[in-house]
C-alpha atoms as a PDB file:
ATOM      1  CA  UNK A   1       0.000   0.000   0.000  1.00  0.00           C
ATOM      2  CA  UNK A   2       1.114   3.588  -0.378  1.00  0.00           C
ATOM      3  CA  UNK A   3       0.531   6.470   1.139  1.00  0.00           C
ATOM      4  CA  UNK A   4       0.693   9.441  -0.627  1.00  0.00           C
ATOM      5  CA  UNK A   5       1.836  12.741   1.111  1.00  0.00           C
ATOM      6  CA  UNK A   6       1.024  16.110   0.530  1.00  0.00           C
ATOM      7  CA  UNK A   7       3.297  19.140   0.465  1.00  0.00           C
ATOM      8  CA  UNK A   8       2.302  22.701   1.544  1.00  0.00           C
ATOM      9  CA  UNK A   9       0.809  21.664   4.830  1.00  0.00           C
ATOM     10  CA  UNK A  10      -2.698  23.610   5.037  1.00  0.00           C
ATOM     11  CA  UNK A  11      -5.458  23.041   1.743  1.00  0.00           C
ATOM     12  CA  UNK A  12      -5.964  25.775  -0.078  1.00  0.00           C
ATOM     13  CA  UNK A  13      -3.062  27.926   1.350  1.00  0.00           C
ATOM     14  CA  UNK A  14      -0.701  27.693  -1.394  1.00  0.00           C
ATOM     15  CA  UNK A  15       1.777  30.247  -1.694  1.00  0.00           C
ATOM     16  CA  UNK A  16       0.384  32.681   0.999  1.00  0.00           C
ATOM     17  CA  UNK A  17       3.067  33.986   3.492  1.00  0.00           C
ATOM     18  CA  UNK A  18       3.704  36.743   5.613  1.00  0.00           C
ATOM     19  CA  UNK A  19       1.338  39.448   6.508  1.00  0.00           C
ATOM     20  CA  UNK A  20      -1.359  40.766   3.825  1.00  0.00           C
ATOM     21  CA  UNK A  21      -1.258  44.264   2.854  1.00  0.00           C
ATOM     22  CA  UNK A  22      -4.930  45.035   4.760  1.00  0.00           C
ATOM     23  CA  UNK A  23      -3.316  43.130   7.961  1.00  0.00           C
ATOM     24  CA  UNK A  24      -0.218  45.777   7.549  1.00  0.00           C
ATOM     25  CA  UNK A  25      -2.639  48.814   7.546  1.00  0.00           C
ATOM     26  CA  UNK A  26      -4.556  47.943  10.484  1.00  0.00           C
ATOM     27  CA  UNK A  27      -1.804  47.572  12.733  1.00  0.00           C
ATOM     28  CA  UNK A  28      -0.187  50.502  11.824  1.00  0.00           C
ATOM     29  CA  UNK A  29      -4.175  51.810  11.989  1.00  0.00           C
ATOM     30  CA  UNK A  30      -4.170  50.502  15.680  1.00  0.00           C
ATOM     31  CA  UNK A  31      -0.692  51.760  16.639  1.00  0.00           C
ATOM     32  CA  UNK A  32      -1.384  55.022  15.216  1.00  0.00           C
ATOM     33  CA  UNK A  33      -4.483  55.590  17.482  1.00  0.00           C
ATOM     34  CA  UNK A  34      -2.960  54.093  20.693  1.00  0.00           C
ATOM     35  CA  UNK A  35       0.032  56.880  19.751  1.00  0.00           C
ATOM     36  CA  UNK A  36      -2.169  59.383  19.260  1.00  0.00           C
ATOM     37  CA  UNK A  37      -4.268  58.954  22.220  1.00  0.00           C
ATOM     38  CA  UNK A  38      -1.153  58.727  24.376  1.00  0.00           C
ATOM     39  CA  UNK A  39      -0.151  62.378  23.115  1.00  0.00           C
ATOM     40  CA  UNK A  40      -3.459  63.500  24.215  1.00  0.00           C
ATOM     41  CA  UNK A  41      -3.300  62.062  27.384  1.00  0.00           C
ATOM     42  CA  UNK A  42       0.506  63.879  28.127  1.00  0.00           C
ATOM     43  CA  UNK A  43      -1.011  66.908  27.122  1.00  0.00           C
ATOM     44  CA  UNK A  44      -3.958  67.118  29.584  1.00  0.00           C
ATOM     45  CA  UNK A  45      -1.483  66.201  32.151  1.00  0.00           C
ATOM     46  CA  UNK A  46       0.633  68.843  31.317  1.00  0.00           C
ATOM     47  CA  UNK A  47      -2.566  71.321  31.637  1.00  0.00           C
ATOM     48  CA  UNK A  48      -3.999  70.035  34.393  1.00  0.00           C
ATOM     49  CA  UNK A  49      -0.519  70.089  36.282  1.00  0.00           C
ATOM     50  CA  UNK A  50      -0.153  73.857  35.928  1.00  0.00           C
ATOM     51  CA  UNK A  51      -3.444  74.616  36.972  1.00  0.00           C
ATOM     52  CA  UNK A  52      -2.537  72.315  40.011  1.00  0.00           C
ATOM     53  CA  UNK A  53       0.552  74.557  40.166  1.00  0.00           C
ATOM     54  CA  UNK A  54      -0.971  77.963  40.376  1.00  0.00           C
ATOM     55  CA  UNK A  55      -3.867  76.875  42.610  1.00  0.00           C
ATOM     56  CA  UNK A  56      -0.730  76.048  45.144  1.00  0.00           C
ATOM     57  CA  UNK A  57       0.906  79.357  44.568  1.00  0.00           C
ATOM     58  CA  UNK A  58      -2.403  81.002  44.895  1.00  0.00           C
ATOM     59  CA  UNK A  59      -2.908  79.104  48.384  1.00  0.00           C
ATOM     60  CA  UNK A  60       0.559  80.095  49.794  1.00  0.00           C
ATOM     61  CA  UNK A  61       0.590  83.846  48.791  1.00  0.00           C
ATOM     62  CA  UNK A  62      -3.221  83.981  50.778  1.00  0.00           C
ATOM     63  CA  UNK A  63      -1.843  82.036  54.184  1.00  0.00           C
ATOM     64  CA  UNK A  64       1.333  84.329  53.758  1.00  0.00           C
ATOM     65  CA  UNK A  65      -0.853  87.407  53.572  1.00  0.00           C
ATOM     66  CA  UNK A  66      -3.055  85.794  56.748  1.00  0.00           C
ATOM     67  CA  UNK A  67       0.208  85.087  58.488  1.00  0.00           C
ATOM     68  CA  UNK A  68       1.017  88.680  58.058  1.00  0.00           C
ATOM     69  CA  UNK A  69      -2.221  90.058  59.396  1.00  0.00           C
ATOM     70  CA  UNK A  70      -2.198  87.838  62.333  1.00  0.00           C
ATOM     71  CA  UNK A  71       1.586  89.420  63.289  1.00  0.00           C
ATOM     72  CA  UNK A  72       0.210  92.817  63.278  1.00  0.00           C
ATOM     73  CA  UNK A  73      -3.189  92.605  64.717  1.00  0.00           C
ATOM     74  CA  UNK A  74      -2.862  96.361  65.504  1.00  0.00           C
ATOM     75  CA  UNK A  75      -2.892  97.321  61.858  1.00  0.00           C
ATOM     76  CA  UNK A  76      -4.544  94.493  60.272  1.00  0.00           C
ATOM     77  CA  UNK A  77      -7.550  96.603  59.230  1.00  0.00           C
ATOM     78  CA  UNK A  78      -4.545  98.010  57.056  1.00  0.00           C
ATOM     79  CA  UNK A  79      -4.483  94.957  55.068  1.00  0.00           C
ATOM     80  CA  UNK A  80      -8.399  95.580  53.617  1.00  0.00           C
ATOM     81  CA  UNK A  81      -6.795  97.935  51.094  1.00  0.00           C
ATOM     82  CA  UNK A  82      -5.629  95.176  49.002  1.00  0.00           C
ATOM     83  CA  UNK A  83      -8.416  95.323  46.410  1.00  0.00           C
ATOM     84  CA  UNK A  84      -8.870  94.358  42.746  1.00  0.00           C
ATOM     85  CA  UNK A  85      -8.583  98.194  42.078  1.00  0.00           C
ATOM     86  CA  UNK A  86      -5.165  98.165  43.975  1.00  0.00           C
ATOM     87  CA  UNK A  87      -3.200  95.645  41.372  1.00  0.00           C
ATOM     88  CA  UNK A  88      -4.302  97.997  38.357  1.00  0.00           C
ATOM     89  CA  UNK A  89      -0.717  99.331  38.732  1.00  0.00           C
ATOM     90  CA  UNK A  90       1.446  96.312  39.668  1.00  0.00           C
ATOM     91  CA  UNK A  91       3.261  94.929  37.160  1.00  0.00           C
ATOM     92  CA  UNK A  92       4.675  92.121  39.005  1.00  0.00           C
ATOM     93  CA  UNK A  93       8.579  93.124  38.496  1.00  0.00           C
ATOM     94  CA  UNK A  94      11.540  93.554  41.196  1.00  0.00           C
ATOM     95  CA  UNK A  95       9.248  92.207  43.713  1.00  0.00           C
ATOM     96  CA  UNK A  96      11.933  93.759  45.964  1.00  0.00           C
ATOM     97  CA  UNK A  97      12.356  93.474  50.118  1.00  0.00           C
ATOM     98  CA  UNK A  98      10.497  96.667  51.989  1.00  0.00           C
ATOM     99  CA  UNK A  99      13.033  98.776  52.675  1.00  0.00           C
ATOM    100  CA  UNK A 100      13.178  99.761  56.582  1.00  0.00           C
ATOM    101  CA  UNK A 101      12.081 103.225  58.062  1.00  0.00           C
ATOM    102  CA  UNK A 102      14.412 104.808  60.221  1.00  0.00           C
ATOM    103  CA  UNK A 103      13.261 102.660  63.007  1.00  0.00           C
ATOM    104  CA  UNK A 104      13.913  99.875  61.504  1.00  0.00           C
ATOM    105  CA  UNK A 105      10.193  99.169  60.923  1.00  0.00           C
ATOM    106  CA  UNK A 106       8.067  97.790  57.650  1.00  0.00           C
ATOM    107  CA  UNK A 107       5.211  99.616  57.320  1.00  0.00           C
ATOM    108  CA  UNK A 108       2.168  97.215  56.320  1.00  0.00           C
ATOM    109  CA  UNK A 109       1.711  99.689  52.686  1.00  0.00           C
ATOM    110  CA  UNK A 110       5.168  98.352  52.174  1.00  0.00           C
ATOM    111  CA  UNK A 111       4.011  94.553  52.956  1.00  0.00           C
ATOM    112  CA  UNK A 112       1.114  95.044  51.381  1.00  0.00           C
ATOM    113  CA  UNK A 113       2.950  96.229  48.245  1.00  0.00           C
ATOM    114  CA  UNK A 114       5.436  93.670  48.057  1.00  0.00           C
ATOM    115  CA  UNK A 115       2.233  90.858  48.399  1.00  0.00           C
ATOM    116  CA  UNK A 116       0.749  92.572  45.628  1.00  0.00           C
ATOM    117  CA  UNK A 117       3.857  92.361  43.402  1.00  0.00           C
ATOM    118  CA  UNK A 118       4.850  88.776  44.370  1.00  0.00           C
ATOM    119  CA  UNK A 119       1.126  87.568  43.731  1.00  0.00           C
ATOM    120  CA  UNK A 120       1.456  89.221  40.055  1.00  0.00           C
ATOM    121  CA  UNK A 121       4.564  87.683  39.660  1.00  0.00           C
ATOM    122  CA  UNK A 122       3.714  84.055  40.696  1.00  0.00           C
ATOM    123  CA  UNK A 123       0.156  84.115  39.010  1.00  0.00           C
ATOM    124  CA  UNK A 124       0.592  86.485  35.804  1.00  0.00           C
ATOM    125  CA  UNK A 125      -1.021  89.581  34.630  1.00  0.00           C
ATOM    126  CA  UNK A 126      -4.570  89.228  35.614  1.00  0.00           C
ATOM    127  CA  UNK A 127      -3.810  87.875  38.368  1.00  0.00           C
ATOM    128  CA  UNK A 128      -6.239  89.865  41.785  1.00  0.00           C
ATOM    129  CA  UNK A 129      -6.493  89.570  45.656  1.00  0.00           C
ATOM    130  CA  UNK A 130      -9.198  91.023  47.731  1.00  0.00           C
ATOM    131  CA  UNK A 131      -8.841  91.324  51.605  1.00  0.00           C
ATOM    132  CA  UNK A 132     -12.180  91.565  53.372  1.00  0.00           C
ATOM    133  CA  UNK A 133     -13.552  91.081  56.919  1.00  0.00           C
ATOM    134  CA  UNK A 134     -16.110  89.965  58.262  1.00  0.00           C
ATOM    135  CA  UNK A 135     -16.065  90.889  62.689  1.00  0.00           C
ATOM    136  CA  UNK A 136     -12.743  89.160  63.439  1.00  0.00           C
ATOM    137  CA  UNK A 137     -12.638  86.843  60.635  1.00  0.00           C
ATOM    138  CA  UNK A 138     -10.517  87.696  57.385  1.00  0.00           C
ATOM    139  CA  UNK A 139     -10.691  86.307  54.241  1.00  0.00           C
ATOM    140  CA  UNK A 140      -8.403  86.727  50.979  1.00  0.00           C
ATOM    141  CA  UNK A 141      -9.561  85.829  47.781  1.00  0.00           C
ATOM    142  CA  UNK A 142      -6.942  85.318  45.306  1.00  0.00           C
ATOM    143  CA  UNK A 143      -8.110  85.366  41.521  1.00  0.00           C
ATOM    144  CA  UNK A 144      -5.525  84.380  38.280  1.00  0.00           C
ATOM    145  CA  UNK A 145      -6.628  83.250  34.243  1.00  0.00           C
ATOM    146  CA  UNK A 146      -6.084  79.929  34.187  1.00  0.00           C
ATOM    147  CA  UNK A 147      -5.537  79.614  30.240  1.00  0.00           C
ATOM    148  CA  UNK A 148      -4.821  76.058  30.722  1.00  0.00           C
ATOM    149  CA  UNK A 149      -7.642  75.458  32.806  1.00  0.00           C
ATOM    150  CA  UNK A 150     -11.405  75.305  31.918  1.00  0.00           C
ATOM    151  CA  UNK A 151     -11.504  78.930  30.597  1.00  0.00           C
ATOM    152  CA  UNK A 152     -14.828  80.854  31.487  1.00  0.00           C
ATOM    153  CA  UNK A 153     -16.081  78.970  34.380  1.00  0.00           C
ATOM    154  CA  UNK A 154     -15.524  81.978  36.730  1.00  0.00           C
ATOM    155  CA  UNK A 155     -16.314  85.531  36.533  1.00  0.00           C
ATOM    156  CA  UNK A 156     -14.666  86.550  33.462  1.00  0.00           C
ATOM    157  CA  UNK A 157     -11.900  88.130  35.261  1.00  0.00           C
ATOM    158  CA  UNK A 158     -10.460  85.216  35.661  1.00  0.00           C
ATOM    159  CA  UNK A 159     -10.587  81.271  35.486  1.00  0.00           C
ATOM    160  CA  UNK A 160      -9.212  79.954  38.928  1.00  0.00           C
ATOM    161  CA  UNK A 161      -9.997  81.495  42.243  1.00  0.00           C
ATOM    162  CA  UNK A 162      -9.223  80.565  46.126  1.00  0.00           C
ATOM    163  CA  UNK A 163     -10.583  82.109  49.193  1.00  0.00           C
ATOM    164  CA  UNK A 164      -9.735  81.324  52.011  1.00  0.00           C
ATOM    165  CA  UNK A 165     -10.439  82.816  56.125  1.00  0.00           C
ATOM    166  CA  UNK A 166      -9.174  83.212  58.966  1.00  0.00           C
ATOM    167  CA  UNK A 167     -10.089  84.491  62.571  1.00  0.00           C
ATOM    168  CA  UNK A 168      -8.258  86.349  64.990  1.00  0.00           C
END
């Protein structure tokens, strides 16, 4: 008896090898997409991460401006002057130590000045504070455009905004 034995393995799948050309362009389809929604992904985390970084700076400047109030409770009332009006003139440059009177004292207008210009200068342009109290409680607000943010959720001043209060 013989046997006879067929070459080329599978029926019907003569002379096929490798990858089709339709197989090629899917995967590089597929690849493409994963890619592309890996770029997307890095770039939300990059905007999300410097809204996370002026929402910090915001937060500090306010408890360092609270922290000043509360070590001059004489002249704290002082601090309410510190108004959106009152950063219509900072630029935010040579945010510069008070210089000393002759008694070797900072006046709270030169604190309050030096805030002013190290809140421009951490948060940008537009960025605001209001001081405001309430009895014996004090609260800053501290406003900034957030272009990387959500833009327009606030009050069109600005896109990110912090308030936060204290009592003495």
């Amino acid at each position: 008896m013989t046997v006879k034995v067929r070459r080329g393995g599978i029926p019907g799948a003569r002379g096929q090898r490798g990858f089709s050309m339709i197989e090629v362009l899917i995967a590089v389809l597929v690849i493409g997409l994963g890619l592309l929604g890996l770029a997307m992904l890095q770039t939300l985390n990059v905007r999300y991460a410097q809204s996370a970084n002026y929402r910090t700076r915001a937060t500090n400047l306010a408890y360092d401006l609270l922290d000043q109030i509360r070590a001059n409770r004489a002249l704290a009332q002082q601090f309410q002057g510190i108004d959106k009006a009152s950063f219509a003139a900072e630029t935010g440059k040579l945010c510069s130590r008070p210089v000393t009177t002759q008694n070797g004292v900072i006046t709270t207008a030169q604190s309050a000045a030096r805030w002013r210009c190290q809140v421009r200068a951490a948060l940008g342009p537009a960025a605001y504070a209001a001081v405001t109290r309430n009895g014996n409680a004090y609260s800053v607000e501290v406003g900034w455009s957030d272009l990387q943010g959500e833009a327009g959720k606030q009050d069109g001043y600005s896109n990110g905004k912090i308030n936060v209060t204290t009592e003495l």
